[in-house]
C-alpha atoms as a PDB file:
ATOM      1  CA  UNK A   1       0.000   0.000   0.000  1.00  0.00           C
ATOM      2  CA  UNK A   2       1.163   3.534  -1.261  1.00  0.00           C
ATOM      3  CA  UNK A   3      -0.197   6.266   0.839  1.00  0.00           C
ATOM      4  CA  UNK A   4      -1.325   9.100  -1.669  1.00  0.00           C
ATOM      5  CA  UNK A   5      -3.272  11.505   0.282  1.00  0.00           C
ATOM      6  CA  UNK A   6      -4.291  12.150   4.412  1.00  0.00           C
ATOM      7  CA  UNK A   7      -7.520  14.652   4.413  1.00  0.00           C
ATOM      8  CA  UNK A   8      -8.696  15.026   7.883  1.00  0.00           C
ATOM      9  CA  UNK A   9     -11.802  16.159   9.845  1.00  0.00           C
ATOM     10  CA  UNK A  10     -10.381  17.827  12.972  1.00  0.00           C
ATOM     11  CA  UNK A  11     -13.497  17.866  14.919  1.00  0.00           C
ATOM     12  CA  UNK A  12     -14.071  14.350  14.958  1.00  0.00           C
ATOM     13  CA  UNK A  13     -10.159  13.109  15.283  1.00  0.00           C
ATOM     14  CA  UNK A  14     -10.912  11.497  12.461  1.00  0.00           C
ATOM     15  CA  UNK A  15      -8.214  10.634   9.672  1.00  0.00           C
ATOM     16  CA  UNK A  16      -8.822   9.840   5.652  1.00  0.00           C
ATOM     17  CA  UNK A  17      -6.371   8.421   3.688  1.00  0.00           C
ATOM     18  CA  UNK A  18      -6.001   7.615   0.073  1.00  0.00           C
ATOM     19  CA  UNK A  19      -4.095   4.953  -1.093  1.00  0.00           C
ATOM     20  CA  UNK A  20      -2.986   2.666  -3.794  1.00  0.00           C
ATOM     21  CA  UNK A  21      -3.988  -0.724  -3.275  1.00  0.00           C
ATOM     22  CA  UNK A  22      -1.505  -3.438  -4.084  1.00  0.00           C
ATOM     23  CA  UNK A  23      -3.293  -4.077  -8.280  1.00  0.00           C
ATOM     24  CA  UNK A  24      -2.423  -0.338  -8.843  1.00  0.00           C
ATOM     25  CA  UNK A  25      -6.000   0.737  -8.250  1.00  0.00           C
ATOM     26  CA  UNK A  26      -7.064   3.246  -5.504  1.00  0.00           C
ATOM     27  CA  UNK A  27      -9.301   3.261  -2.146  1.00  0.00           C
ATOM     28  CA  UNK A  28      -9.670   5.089   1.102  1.00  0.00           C
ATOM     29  CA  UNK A  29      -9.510   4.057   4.371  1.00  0.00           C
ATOM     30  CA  UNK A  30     -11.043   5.835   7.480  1.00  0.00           C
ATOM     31  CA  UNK A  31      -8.378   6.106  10.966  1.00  0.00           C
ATOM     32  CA  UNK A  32      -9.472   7.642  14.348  1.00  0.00           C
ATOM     33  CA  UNK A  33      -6.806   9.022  16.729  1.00  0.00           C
ATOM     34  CA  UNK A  34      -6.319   7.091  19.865  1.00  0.00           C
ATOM     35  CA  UNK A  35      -6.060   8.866  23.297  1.00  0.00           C
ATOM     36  CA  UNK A  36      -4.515   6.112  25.087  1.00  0.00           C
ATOM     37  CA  UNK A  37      -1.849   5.690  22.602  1.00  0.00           C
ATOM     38  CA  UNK A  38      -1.513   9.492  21.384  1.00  0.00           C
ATOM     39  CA  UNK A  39      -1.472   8.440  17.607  1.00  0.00           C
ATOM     40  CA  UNK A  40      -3.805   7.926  14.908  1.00  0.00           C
ATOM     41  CA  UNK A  41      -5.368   3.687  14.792  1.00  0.00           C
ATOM     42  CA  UNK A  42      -5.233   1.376  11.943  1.00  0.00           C
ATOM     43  CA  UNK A  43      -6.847   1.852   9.068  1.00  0.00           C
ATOM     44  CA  UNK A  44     -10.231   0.774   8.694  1.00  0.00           C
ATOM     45  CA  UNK A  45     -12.131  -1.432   5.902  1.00  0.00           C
ATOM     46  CA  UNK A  46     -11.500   0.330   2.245  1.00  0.00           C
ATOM     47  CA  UNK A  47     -14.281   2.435   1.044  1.00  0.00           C
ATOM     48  CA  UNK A  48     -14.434   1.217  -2.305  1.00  0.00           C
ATOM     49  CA  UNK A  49     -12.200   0.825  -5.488  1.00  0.00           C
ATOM     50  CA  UNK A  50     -11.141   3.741  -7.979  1.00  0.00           C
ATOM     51  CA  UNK A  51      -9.395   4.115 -11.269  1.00  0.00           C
ATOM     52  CA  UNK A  52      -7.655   7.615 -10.135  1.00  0.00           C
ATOM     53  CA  UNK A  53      -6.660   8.622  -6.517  1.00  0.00           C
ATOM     54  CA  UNK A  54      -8.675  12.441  -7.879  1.00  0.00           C
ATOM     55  CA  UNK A  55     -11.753   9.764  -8.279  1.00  0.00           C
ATOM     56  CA  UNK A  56     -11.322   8.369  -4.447  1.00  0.00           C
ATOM     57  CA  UNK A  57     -10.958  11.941  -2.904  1.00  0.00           C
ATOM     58  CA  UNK A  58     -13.922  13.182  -4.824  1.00  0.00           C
ATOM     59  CA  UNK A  59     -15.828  10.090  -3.312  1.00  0.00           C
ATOM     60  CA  UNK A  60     -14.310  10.483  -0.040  1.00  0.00           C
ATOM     61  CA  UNK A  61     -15.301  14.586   0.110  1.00  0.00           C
ATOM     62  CA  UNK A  62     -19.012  13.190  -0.952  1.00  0.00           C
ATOM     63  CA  UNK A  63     -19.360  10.957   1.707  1.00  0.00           C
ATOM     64  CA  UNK A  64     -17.698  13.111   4.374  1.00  0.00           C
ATOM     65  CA  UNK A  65     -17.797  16.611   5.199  1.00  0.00           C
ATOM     66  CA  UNK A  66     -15.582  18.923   6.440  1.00  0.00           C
ATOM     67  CA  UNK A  67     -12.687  17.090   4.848  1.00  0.00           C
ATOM     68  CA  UNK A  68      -9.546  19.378   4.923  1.00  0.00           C
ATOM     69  CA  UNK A  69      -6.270  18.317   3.201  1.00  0.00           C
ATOM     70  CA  UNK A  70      -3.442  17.128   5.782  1.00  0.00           C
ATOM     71  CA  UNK A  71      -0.737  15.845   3.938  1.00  0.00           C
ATOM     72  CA  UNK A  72       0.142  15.214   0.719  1.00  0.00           C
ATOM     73  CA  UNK A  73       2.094  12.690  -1.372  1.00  0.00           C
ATOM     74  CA  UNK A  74       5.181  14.004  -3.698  1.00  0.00           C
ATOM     75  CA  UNK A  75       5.035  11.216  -5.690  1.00  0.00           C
ATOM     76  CA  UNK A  76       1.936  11.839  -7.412  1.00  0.00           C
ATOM     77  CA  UNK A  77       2.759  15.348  -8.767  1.00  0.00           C
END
């Protein structure tokens, strides 16, 4: 797995990140920070399977709001 993208949603301590899955397609994957361990959890199950890591952000900012960008890959540009 190739992490492309992190978009967050501060008020929840919530965590989205866009990946490429191991065939070369794309999916995100929800994460919730942790109190007890002062990090950000495992990913959860993938939300689906995309052609273009632009096509699983645009999903991802439909199904969530309040998505802000965190962090962004270098080797996509």
């Amino acid at each position: 797995m190739q992490i492309i993208k992190i978009l967050s949603v501060p008020r929840e301590k919530q965590q989205i990140v866009i990946y490429r899955t191991a065939t070369g397609n794309f999916s995100f994957a929800k994460r919730w920070w942790v109190d007890e361990i002062g990090a950000y959890g495992e990913l959860g199950p993938a939300c689906g399977i995309y052609d273009t890591p632009v096509a699983a952000e645009k999903e991802a900012r439909s199904r969530i709001e309040g998505l802000e960008t965190f962090e962004e890959s270098d080797s996509i540009h």
